[in-house]
Protein backbone atom coordinates (compact mmCIF):
# COMPACT_ATOMS: atom_id res chain seq x y z
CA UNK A 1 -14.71 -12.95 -12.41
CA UNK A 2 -18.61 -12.58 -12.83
CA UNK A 3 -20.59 -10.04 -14.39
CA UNK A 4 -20.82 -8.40 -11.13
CA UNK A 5 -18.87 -7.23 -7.97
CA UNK A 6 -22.05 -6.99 -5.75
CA UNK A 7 -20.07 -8.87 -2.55
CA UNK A 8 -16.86 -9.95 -1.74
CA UNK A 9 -18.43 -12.97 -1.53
CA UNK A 10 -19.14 -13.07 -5.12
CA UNK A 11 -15.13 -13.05 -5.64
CA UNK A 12 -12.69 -16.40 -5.51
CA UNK A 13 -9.45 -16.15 -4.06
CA UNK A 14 -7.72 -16.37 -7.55
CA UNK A 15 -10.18 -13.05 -8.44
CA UNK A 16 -8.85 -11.28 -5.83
CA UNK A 17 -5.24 -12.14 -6.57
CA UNK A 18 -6.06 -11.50 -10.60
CA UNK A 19 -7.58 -7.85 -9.12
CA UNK A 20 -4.21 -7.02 -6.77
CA UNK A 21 -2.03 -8.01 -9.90
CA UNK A 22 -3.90 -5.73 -12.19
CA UNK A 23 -3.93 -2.99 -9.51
CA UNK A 24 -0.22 -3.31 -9.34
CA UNK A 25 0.08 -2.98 -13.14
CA UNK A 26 -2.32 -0.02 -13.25
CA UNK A 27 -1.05 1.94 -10.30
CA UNK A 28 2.37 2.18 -11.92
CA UNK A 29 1.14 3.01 -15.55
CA UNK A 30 -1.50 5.51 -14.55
CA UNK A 31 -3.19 5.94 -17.83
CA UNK A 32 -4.30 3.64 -20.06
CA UNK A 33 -7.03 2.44 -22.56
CA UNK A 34 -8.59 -0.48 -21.38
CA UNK A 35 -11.68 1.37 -21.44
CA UNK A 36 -11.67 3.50 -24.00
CA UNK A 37 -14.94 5.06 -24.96
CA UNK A 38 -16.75 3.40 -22.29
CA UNK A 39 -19.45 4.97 -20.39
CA UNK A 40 -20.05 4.23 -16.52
CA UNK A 41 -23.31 5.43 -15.09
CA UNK A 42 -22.79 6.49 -11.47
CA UNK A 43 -26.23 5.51 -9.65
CA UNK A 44 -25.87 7.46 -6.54
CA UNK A 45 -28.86 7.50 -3.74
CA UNK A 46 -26.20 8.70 -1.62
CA UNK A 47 -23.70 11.23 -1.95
CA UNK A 48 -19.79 10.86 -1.59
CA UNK A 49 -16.89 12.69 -2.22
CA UNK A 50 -14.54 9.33 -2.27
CA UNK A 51 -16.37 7.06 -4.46
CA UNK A 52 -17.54 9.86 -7.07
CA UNK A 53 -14.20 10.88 -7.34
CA UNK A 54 -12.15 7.44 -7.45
CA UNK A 55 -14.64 6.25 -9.75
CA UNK A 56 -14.72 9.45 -12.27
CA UNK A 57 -10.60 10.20 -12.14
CA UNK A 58 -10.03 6.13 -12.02
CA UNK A 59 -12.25 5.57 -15.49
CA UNK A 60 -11.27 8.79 -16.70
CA UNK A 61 -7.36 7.47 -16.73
CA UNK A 62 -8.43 4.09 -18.09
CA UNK A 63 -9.21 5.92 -21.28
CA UNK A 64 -13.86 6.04 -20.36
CA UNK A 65 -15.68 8.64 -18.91
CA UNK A 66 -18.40 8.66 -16.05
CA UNK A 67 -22.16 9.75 -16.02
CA UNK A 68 -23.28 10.98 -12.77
CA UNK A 69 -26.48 10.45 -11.43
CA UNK A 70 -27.47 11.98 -8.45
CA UNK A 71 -29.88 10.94 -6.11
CA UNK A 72 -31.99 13.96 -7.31
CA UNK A 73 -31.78 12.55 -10.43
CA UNK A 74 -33.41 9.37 -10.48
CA UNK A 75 -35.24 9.15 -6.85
CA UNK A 76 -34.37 5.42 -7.09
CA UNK A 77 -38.06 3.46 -6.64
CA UNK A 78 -40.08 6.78 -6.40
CA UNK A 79 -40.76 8.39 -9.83
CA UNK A 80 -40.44 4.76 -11.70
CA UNK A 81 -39.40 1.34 -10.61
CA UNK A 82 -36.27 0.76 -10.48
CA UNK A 83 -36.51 -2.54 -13.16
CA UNK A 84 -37.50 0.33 -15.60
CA UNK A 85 -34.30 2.38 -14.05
CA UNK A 86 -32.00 -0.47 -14.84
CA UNK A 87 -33.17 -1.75 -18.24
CA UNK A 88 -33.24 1.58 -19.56
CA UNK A 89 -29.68 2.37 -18.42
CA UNK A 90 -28.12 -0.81 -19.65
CA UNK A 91 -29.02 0.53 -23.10
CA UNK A 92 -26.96 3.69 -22.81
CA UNK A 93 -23.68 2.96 -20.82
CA UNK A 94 -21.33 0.05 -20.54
CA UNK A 95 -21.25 -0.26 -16.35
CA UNK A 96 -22.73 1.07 -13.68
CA UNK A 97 -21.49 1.78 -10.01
CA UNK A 98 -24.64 1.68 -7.79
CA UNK A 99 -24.04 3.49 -4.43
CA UNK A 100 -27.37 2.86 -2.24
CA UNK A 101 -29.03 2.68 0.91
CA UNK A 102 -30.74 -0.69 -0.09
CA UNK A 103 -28.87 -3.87 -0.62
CA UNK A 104 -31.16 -5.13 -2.61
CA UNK A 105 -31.41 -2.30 -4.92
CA UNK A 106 -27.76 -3.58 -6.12
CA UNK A 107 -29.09 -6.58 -6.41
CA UNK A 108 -31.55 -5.59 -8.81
CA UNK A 109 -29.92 -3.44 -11.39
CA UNK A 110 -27.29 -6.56 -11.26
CA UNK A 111 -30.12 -9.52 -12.20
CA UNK A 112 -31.66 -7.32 -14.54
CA UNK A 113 -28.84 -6.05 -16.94
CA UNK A 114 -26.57 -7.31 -18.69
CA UNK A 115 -23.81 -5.03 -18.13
CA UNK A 116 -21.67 -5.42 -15.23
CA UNK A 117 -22.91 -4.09 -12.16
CA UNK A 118 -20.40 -2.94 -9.29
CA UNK A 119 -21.16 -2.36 -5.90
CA UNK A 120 -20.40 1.25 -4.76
CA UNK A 121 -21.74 0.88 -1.41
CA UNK A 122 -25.05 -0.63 -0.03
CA UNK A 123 -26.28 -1.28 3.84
CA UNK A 124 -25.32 -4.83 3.76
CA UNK A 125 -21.58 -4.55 1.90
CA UNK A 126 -18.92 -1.90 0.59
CA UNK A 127 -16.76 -4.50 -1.09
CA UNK A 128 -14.13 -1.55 -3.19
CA UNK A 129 -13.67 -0.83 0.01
CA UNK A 130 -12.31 -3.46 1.64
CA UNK A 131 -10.29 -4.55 -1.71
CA UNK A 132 -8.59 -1.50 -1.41
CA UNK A 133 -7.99 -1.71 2.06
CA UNK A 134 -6.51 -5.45 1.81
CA UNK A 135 -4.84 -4.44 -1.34
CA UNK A 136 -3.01 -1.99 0.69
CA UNK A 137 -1.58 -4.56 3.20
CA UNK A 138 -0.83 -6.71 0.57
CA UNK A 139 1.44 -4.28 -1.05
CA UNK A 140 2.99 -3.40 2.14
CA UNK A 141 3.49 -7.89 3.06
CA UNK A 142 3.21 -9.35 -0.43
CA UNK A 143 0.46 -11.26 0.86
CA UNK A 144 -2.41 -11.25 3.31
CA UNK A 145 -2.55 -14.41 4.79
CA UNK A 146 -1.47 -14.57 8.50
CA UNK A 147 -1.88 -11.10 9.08
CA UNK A 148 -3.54 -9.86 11.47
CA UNK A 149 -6.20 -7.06 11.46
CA UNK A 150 -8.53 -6.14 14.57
CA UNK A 151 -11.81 -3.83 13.58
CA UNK A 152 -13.21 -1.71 16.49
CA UNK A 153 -16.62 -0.30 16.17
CA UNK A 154 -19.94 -0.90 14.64
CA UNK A 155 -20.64 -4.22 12.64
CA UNK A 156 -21.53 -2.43 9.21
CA UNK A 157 -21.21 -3.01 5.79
CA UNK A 158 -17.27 -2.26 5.97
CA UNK A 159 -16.74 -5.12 8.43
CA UNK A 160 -19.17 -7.21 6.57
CA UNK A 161 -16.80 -6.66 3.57
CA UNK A 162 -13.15 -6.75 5.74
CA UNK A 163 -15.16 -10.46 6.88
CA UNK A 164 -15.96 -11.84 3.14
CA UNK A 165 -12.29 -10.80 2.05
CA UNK A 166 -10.41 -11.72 4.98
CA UNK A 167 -11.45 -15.32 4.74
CA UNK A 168 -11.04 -15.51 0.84
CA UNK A 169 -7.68 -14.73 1.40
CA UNK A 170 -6.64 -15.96 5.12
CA UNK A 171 -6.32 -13.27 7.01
CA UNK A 172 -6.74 -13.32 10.59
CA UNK A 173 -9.73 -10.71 11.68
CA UNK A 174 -11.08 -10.06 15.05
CA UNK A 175 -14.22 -7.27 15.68
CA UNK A 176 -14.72 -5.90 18.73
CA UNK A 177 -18.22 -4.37 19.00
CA UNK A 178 -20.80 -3.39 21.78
CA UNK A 179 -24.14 -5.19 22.38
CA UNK A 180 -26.18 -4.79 20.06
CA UNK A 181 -23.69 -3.81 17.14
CA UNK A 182 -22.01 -7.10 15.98
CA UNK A 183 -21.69 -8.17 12.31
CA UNK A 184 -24.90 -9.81 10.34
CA UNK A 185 -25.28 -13.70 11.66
CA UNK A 186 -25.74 -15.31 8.24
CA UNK A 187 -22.65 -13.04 7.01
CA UNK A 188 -20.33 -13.96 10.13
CA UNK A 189 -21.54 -17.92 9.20
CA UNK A 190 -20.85 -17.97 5.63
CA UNK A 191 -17.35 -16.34 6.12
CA UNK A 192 -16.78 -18.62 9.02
CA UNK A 193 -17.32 -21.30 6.59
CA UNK A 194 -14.98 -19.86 3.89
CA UNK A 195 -12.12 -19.08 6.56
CA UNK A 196 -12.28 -23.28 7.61
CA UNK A 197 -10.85 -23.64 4.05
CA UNK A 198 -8.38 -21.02 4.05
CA UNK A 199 -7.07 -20.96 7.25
CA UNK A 200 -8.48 -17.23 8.75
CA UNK A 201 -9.44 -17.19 11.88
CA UNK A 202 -12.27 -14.88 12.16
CA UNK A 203 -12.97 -13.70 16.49
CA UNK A 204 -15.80 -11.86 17.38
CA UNK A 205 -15.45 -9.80 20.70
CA UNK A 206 -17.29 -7.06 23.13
CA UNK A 207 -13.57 -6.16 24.46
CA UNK A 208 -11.60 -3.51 22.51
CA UNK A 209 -8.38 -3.92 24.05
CA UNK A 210 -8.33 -8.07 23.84
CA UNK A 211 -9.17 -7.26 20.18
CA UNK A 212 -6.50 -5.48 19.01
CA UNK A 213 -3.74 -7.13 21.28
CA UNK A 214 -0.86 -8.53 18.85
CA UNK A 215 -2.78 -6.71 15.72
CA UNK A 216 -0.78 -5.79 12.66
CA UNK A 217 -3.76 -3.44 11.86
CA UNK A 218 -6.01 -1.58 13.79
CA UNK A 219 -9.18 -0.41 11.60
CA UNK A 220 -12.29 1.92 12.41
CA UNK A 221 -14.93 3.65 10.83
CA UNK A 222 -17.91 6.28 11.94
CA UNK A 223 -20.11 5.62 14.51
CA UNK A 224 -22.68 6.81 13.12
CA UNK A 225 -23.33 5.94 9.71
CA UNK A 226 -25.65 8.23 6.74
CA UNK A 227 -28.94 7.77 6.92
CA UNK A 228 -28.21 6.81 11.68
CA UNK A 229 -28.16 10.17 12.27
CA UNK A 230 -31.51 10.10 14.52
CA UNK A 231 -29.17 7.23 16.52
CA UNK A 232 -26.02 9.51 17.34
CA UNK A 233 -26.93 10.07 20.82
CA UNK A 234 -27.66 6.98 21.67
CA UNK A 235 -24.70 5.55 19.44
CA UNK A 236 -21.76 8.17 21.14
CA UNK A 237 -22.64 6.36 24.77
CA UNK A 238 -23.21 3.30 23.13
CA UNK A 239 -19.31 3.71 21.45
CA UNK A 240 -17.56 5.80 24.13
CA UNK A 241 -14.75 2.89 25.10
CA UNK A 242 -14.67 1.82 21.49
CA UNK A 243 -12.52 5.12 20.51
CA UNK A 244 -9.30 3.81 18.97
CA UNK A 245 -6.66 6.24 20.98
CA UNK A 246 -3.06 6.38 22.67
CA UNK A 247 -4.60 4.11 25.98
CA UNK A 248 -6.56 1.35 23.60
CA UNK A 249 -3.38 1.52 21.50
CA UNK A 250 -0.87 0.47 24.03
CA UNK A 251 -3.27 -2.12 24.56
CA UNK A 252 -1.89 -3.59 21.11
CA UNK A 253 1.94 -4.78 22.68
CA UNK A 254 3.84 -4.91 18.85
CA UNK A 255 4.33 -2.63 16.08
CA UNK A 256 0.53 -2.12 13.82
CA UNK A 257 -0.89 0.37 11.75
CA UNK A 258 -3.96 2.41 11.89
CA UNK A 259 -6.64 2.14 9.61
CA UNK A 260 -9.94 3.87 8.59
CA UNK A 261 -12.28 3.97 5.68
CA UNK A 262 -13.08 7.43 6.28
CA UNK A 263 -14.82 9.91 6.32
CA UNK A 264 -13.71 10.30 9.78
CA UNK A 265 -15.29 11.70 12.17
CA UNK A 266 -12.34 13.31 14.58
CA UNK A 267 -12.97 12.91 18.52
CA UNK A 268 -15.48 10.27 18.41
CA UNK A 269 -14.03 6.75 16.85
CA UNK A 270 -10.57 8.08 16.58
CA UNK A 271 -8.44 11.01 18.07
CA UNK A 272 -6.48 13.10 16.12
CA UNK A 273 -3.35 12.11 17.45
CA UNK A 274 -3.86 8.76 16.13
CA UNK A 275 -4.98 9.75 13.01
CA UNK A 276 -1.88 12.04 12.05
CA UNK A 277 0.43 9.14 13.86
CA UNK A 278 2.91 8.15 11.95
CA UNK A 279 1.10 4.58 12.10
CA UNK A 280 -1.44 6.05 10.49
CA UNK A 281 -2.11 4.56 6.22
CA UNK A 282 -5.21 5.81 6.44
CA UNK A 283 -4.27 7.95 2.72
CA UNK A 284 -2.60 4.75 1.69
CA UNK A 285 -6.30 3.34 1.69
CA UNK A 286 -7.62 6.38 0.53
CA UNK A 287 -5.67 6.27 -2.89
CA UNK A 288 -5.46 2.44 -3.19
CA UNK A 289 -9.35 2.89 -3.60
CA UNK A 290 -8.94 4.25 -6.72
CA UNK A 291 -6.26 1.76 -8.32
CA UNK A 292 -8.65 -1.37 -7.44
CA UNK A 293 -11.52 -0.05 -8.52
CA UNK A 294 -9.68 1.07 -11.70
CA UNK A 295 -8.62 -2.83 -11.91
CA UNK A 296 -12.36 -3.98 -11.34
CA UNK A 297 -13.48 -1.63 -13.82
CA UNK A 298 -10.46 -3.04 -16.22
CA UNK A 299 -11.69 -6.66 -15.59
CA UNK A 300 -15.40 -6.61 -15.45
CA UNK A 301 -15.40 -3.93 -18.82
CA UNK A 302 -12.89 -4.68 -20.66
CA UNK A 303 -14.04 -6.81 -22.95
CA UNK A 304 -18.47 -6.22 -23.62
CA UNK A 305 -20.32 -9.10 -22.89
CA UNK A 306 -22.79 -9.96 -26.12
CA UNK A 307 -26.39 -9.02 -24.10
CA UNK A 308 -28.83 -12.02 -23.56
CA UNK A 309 -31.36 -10.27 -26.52
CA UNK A 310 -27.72 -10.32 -28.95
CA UNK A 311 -26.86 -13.89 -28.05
CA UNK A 312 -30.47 -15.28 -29.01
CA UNK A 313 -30.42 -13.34 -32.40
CA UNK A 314 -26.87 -15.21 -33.22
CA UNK A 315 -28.41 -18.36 -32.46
């Protein structure tokens, strides 16, 4: 693997089958000390209850221990750039997890450290997130490729995510979203690229119901996303025949499953009768978060890299 987990993209199919092996190890011996002593810094611009906690109990059982920072904390590019942000944290902690509104603020702390820099969530990708989501239909197939998962909703940074490691590891993936709301162009294209190698056939649609016919998974998220919230109006019309409920369901003509990233936001995306369905694995996800970021925090921090400055002075 790189330094970094700042995109799926940044993963090759053999990382993301060296990640699922290590999450199977780890998720059957919960504790370990692959990390011991380590220090993560939590960079968070915005709050969560998922990601704090996954992150905090998930290092905390591989033997390290997380430093939160909230966004009251540093005011990411307001009370000092963010270059001085970064180099000043990579001297006191061994990782961070960057959780920001700005892609490109993950970017940064990644180019300018030299400790490994993971992805927590931006605007552009949430990349644990869809690792522990495909992890989670791995360990229910033993594999990913063929399967078939429809998204129905908004093109965000979770589909963006689903897109990168669908292709990687040929899975079939069809998003169904209205005008307006479909997945970044130059994403969609450099997926579409990776999936011509792979096999995945990635299907972009306006139709919820073509979308998810013959699905093995059915996945949503929010509507409206932190940060929309002056959109919601204008986003609930926009969404109304996008909800994922008993009439789009029979829509699907097979057995599937019903997934979400959460949080969820009852009545809107999703009813509560699908929700507490029995096809629902939505908890599956939930916990399988934890047990591939603990395996990306195992692989990227294992082992210190020697810094750039240390590498010239051995020279």
């Amino acid at each position: 693997m790189n330094k970094d987990l700042i995109s799926g993209f940044d993963l090759t199919p053999q990382d993301i089958a060296e990640i699922f092996r290590v999450t199977r190890t780890l998720k059957k011996k919960k504790y370990s000390a692959i990390l011991n002593k380590k220090v993560i810094g939590l960079v968070f611009e915005k709050p969560s209850m998922r990601t704090r906690v996954s992150f905090e109990v998930g290092a905390h059982q591989l033997g390290a221990r997380c430093l939160y920072l909230a966004p009251q904390d540093i005011k990411l590019g307001e009370r000092e750039p963010i270059k001085d942000v970064a180099r000043v944290l990579a001297r006191y902690v061994d990782g961070i997890v960057a959780r920001t509104f700005s892609h490109a603020y993950v970017e940064e702390f990644a180019e300018l450290t030299d400790i490994s820099v993971i992805n927590g969530l931006s605007d552009m990708y949430h990349p644990c997130q869809a690792l522990g989501d495909m992890y989670t239909i791995y360990e229910r197939h033993g594999t990913c490729k063929g399967i078939k998962l429809a998204f129905v909703g908004d093109g965000n940074n979770v589909v963006h995510s689903l897109l990168a490691i669908a292709a990687k590891t040929g899975m079939h993936c069809t998003v169904a979203t209205p005008k307006g709301y479909e997945p970044d162009a130059s994403i969609w294209a450099q997926a579409a690229d990776i999936a011509k190698l792979t096999g995945s056939r990635l299907t972009h649609t306006y139709d919820p119901r073509e979308a998810v016919k013959g699905a093995d998974y059915i996945y949503t998220d929010v509507w409206t996303s932190m940060g929309q919230e002056q959109q919601r109006k204008q986003r609930l019309r926009d969404f109304k025949s996008y909800q994922v409920n008993a009439a789009l369901l029979k829509s699907v003509g097979k057995e599937y499953a019903i997934m979400h990233c959460m949080p969820v936001h009852r009545g809107e995306e999703i009813t509560d009768e699908a929700m507490e369905s029995p096809q629902s694995i939505v908890f599956d996800q939930a916990e399988n978060r934890m047990h591939v970021q603990k395996a990306i925090m195992a692989l990227l921090m294992g082992k210190r890299r020697p810094s750039k400055k240390a590498a010239k002075l051995k020279r």
